[in-house]
C-alpha atoms as a PDB file:
ATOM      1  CA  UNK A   1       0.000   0.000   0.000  1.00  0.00           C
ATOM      2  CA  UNK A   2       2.897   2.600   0.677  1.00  0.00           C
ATOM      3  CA  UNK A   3       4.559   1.712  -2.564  1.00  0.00           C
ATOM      4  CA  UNK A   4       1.273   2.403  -3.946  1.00  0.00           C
ATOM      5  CA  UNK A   5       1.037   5.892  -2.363  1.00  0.00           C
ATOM      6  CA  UNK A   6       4.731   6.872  -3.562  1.00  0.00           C
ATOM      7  CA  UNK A   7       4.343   6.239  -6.778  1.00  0.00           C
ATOM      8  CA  UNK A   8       0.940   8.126  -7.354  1.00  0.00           C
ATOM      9  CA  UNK A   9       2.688  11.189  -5.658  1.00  0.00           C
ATOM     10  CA  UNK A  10       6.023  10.185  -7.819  1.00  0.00           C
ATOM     11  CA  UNK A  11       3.866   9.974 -11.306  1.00  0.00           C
ATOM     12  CA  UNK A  12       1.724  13.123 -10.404  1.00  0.00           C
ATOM     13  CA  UNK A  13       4.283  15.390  -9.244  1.00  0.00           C
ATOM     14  CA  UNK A  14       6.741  14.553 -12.459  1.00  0.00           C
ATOM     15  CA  UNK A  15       3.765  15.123 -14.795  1.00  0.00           C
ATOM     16  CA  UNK A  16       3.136  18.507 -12.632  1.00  0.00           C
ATOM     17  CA  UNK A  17       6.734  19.396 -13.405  1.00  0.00           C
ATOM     18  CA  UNK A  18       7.026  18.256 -16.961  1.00  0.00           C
ATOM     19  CA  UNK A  19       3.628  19.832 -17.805  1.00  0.00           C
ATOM     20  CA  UNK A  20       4.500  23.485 -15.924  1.00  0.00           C
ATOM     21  CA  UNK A  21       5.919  26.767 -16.536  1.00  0.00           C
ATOM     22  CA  UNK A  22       9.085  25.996 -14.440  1.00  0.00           C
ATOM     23  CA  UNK A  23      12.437  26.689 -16.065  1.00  0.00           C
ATOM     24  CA  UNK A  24      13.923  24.845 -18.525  1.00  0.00           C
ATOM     25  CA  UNK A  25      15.819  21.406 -17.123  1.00  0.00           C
ATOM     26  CA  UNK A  26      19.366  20.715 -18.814  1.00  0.00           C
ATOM     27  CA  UNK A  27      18.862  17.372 -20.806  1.00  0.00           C
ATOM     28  CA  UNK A  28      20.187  14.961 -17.784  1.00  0.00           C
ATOM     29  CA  UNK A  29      17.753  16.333 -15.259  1.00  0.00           C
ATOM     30  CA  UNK A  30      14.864  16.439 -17.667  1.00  0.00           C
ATOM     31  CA  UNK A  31      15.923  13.151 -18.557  1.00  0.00           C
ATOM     32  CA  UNK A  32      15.702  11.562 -15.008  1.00  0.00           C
ATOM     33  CA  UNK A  33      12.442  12.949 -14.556  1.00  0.00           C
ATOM     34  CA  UNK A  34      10.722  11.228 -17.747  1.00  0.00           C
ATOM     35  CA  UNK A  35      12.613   7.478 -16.755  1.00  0.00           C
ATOM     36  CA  UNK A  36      11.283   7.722 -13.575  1.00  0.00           C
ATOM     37  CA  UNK A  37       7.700   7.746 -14.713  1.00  0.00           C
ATOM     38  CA  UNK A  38       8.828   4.040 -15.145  1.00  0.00           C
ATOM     39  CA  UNK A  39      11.286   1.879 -17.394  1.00  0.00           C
ATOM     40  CA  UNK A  40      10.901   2.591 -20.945  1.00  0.00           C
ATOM     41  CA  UNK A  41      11.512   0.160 -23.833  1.00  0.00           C
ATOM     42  CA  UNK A  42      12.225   0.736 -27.457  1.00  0.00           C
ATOM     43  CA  UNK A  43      12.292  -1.190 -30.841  1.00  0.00           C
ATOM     44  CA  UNK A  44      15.297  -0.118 -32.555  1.00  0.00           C
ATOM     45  CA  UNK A  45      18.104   2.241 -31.979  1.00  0.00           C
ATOM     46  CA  UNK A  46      18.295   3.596 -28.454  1.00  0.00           C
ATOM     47  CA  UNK A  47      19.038   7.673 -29.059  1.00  0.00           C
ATOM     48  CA  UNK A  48      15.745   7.955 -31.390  1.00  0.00           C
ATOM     49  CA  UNK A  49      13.658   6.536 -29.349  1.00  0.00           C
ATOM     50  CA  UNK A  50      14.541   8.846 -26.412  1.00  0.00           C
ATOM     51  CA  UNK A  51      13.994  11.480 -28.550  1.00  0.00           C
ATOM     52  CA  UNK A  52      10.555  10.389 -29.846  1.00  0.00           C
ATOM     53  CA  UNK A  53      10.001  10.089 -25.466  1.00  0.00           C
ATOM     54  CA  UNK A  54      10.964  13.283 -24.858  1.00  0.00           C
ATOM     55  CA  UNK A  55       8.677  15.107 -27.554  1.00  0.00           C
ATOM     56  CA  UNK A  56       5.772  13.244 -26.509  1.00  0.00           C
ATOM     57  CA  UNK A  57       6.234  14.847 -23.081  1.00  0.00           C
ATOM     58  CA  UNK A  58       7.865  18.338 -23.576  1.00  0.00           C
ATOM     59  CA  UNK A  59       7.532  19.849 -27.326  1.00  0.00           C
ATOM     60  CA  UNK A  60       8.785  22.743 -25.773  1.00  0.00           C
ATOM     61  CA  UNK A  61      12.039  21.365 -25.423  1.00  0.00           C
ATOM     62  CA  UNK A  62      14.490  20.596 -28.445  1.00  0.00           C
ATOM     63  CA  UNK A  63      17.544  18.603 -27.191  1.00  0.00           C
ATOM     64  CA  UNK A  64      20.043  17.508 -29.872  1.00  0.00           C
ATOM     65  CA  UNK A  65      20.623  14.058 -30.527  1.00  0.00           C
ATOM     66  CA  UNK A  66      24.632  14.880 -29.307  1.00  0.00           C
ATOM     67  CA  UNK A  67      23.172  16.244 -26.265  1.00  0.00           C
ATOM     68  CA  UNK A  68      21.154  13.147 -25.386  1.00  0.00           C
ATOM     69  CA  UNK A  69      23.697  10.905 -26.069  1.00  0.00           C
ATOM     70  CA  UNK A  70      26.113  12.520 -23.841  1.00  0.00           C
ATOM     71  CA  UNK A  71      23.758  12.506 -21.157  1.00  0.00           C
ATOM     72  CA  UNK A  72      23.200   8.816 -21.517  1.00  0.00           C
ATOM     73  CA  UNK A  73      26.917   7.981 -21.587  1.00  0.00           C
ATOM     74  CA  UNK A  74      27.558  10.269 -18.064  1.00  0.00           C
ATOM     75  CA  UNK A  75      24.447   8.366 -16.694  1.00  0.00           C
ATOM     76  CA  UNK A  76      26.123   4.859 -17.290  1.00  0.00           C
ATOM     77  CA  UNK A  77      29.179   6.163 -16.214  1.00  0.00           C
ATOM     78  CA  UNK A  78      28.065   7.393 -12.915  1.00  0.00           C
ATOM     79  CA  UNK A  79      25.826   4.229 -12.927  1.00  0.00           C
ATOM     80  CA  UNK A  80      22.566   5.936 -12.623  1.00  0.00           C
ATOM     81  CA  UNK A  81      20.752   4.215 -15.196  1.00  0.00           C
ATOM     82  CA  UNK A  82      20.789   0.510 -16.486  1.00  0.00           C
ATOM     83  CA  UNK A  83      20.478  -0.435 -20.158  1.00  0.00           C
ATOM     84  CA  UNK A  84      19.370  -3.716 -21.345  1.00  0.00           C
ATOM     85  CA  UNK A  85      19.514  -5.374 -24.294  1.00  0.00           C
ATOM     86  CA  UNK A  86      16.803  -7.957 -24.953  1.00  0.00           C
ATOM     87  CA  UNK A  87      16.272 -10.689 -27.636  1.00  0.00           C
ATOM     88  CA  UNK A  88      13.902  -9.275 -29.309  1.00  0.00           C
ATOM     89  CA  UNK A  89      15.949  -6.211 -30.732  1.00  0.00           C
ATOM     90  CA  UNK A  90      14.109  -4.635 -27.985  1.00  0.00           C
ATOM     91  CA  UNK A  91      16.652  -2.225 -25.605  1.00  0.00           C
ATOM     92  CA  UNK A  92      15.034  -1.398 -21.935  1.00  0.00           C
ATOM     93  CA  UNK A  93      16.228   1.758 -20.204  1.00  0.00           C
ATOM     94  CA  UNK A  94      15.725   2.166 -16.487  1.00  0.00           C
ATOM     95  CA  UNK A  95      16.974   3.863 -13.314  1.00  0.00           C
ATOM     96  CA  UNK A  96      19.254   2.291 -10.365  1.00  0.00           C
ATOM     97  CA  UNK A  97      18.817   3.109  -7.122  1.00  0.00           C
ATOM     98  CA  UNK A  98      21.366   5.595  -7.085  1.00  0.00           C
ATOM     99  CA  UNK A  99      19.388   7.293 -10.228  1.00  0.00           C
ATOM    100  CA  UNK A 100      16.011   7.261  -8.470  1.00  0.00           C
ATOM    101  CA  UNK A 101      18.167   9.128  -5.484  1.00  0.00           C
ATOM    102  CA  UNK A 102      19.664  11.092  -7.647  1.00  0.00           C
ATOM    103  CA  UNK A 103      16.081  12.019  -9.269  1.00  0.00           C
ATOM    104  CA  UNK A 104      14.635  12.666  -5.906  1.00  0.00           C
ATOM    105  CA  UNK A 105      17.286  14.971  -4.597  1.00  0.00           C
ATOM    106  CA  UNK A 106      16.517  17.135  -8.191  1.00  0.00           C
ATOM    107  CA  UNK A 107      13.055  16.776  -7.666  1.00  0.00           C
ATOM    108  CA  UNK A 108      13.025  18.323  -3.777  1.00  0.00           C
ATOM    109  CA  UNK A 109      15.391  20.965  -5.442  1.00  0.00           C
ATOM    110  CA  UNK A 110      12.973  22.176  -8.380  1.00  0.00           C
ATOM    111  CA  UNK A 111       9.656  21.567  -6.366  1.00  0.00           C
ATOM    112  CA  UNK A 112       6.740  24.393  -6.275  1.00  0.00           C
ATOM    113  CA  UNK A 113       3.591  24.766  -4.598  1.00  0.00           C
ATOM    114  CA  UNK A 114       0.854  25.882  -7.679  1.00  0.00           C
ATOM    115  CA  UNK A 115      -1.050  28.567  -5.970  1.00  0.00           C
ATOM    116  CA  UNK A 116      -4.788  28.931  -7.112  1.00  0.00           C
ATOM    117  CA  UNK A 117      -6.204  31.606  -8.322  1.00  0.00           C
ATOM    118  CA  UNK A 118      -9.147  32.029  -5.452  1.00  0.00           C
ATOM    119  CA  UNK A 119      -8.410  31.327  -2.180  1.00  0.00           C
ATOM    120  CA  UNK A 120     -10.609  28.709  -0.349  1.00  0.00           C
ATOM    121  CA  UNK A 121     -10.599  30.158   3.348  1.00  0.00           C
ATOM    122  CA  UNK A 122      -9.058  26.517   4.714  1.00  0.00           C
ATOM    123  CA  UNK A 123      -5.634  26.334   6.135  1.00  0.00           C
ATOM    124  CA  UNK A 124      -3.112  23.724   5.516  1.00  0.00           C
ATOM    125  CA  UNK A 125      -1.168  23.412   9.219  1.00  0.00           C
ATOM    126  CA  UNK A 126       1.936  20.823   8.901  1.00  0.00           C
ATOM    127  CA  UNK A 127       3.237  19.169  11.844  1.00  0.00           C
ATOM    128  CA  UNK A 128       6.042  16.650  12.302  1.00  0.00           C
ATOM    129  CA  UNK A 129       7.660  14.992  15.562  1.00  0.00           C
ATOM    130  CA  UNK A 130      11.131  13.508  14.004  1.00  0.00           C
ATOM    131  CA  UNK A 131      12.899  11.574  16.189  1.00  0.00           C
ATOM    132  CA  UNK A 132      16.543  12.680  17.014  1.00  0.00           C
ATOM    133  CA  UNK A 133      18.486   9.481  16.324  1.00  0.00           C
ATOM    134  CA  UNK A 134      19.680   7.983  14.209  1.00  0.00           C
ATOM    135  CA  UNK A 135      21.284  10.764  12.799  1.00  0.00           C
ATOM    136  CA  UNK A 136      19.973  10.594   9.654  1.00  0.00           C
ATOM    137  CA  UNK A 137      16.710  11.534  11.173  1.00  0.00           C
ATOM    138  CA  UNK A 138      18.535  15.219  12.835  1.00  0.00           C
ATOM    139  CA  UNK A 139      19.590  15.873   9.186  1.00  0.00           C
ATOM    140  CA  UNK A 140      15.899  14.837   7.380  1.00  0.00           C
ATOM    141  CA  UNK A 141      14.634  17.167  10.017  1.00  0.00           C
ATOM    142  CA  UNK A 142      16.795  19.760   9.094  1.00  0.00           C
ATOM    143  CA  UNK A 143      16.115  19.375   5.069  1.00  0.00           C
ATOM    144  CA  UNK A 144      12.242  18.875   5.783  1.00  0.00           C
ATOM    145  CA  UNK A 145      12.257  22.621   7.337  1.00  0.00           C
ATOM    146  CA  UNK A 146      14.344  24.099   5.050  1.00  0.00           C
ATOM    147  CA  UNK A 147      12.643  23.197   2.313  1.00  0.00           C
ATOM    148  CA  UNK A 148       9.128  24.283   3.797  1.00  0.00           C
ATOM    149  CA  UNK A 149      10.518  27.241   4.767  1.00  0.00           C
ATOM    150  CA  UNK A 150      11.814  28.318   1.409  1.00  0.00           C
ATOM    151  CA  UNK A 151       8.071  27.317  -0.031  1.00  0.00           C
ATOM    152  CA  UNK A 152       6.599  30.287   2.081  1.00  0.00           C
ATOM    153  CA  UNK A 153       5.079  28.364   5.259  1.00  0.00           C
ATOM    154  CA  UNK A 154       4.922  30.079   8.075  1.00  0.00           C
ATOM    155  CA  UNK A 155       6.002  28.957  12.078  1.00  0.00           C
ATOM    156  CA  UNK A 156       3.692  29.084  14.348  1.00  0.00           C
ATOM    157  CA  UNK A 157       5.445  26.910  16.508  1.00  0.00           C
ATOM    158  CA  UNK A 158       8.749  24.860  16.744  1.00  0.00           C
ATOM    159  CA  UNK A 159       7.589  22.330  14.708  1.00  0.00           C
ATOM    160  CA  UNK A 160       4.157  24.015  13.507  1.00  0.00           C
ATOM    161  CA  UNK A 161       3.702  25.133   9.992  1.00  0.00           C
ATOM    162  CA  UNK A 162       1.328  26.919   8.278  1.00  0.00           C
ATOM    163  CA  UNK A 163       0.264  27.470   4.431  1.00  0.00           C
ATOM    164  CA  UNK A 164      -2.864  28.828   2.913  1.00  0.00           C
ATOM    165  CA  UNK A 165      -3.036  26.536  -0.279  1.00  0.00           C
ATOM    166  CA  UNK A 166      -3.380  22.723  -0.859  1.00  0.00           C
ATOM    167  CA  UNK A 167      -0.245  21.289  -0.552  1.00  0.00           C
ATOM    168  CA  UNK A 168      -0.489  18.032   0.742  1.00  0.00           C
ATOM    169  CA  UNK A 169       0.293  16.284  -2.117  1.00  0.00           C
ATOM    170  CA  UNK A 170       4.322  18.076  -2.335  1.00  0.00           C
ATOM    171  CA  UNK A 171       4.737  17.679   1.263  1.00  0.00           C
ATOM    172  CA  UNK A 172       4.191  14.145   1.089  1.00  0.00           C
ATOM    173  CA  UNK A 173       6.987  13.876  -1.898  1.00  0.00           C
ATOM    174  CA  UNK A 174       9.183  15.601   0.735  1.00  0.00           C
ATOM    175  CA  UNK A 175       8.501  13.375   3.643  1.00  0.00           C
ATOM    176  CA  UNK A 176       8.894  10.070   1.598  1.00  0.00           C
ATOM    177  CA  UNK A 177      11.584  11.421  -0.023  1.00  0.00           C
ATOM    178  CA  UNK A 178      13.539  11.813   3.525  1.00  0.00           C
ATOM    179  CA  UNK A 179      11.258   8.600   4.868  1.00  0.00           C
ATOM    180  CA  UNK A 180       9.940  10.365   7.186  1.00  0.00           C
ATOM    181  CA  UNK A 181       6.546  10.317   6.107  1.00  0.00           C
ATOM    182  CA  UNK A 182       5.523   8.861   9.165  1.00  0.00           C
ATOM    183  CA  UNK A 183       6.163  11.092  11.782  1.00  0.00           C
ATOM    184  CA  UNK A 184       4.659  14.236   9.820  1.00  0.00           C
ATOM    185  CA  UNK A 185       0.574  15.454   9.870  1.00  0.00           C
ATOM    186  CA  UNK A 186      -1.135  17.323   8.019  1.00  0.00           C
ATOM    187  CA  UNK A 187      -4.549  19.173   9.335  1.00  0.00           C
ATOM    188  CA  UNK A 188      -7.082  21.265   6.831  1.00  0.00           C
ATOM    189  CA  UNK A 189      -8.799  23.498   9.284  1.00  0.00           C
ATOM    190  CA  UNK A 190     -11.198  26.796   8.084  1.00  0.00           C
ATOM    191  CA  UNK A 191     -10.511  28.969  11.628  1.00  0.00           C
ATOM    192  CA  UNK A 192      -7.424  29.877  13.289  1.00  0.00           C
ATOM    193  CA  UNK A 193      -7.164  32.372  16.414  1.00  0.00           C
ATOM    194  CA  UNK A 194      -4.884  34.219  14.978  1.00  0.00           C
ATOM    195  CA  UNK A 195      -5.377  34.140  11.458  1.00  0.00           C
ATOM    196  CA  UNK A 196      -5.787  37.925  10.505  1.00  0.00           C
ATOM    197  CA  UNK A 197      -2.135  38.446  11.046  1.00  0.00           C
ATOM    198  CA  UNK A 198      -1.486  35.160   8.874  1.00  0.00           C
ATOM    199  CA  UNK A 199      -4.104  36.598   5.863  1.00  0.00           C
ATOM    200  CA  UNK A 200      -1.953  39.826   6.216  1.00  0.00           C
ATOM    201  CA  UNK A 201       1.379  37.490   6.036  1.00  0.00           C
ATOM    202  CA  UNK A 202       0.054  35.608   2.848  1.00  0.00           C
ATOM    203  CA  UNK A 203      -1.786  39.168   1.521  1.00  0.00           C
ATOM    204  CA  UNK A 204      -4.767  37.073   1.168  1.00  0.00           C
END
């Protein structure tokens, strides 16, 4: 069931990405966000058929055929991605486990909260109780309200947050990408006490 949870975040957050306004990605970034939508397979020669993948998710975007193919060769280098030749003249492309980290370290660098164009009067209030060992738990901590912070929530407490827009869906991305999705909450509520100085803090 929790696989099943990260990968609908996963698939919807890349599509988010690939489908928004956001800057430009350089070819290997933009590259590890379409294979991890999944392993992709092609009939033929490997470079078109990235380049027929590519164009059917970002016409915007016109990478050279040079470009990709660097990009591939620095992936297998740094062994990021794994390329398989079947039988069936058939080559598979996929990510390793150090790609998929790699992807979800870009991913938590390039993410955005879409604000809406209205308002709904609800507020989103994040709270999280990470333990402090291991270690890696201090420094997922540490990443977790960093990244919040730079995304425009607002402290209320030491480990209270609050935003104004539906975010749920990024946060989780966050928390599973540090696993520690379990040890965060997130509340919708419609009244806070002292929410006129928060709608003057948001300008809502």
């Amino acid at each position: 069931m929790k696989q099943k949870i990260e990968q609908k975040n996963l698939k919807k957050y890349i599509e988010k990405f690939i489908n928004s306004d956001a800057p430009s990605a350089t070819i290997g970034k933009f590259l590890l966000m379409t294979l991890a939508l999944g392993g992709v397979a092609f009939t033929g020669a490997l470079i078109p058929g990235l380049i027929c993948l590519i164009e059917k998710y970002h016409q915007s975007e016109n990478y050279t055929e040079k470009q990709i193919r660097n990009a591939i060769y620095n992936f297998k280098k740094r062994k990021l991605i794994e390329i398989i030749q079947e039988d069936n003249d058939t080559t598979k492309v996929c990510l390793t486990n150090r790609g998929m980290k790699r992807f979800k370290k870009f991913s938590i660098e390039t993410l955005f909260i879409e604000k809406p164009k209205k308002w709904d009067h609800k507020w989103r209030v994040l709270i999280f109780d990470i333990p402090t060992k291991p270690k890696v738990y201090n420094l997922s901590r540490e990443a977790l309200r960093q990244k919040i912070k730079g995304l425009g929530f607002f402290q209320m407490q030491k480990s209270t947050w609050v935003y104004p827009y539906e975010c749920e869906d990024e946060i989780l991305f966050i928390a599973e990408a540090f696993e520690v999705q379990k040890y965060i909450e997130i509340l919708t509520v419609e009244k806070l006490l002292h929410e006129d100085k928060l709608k003057k803090l948001f300008k809502l």
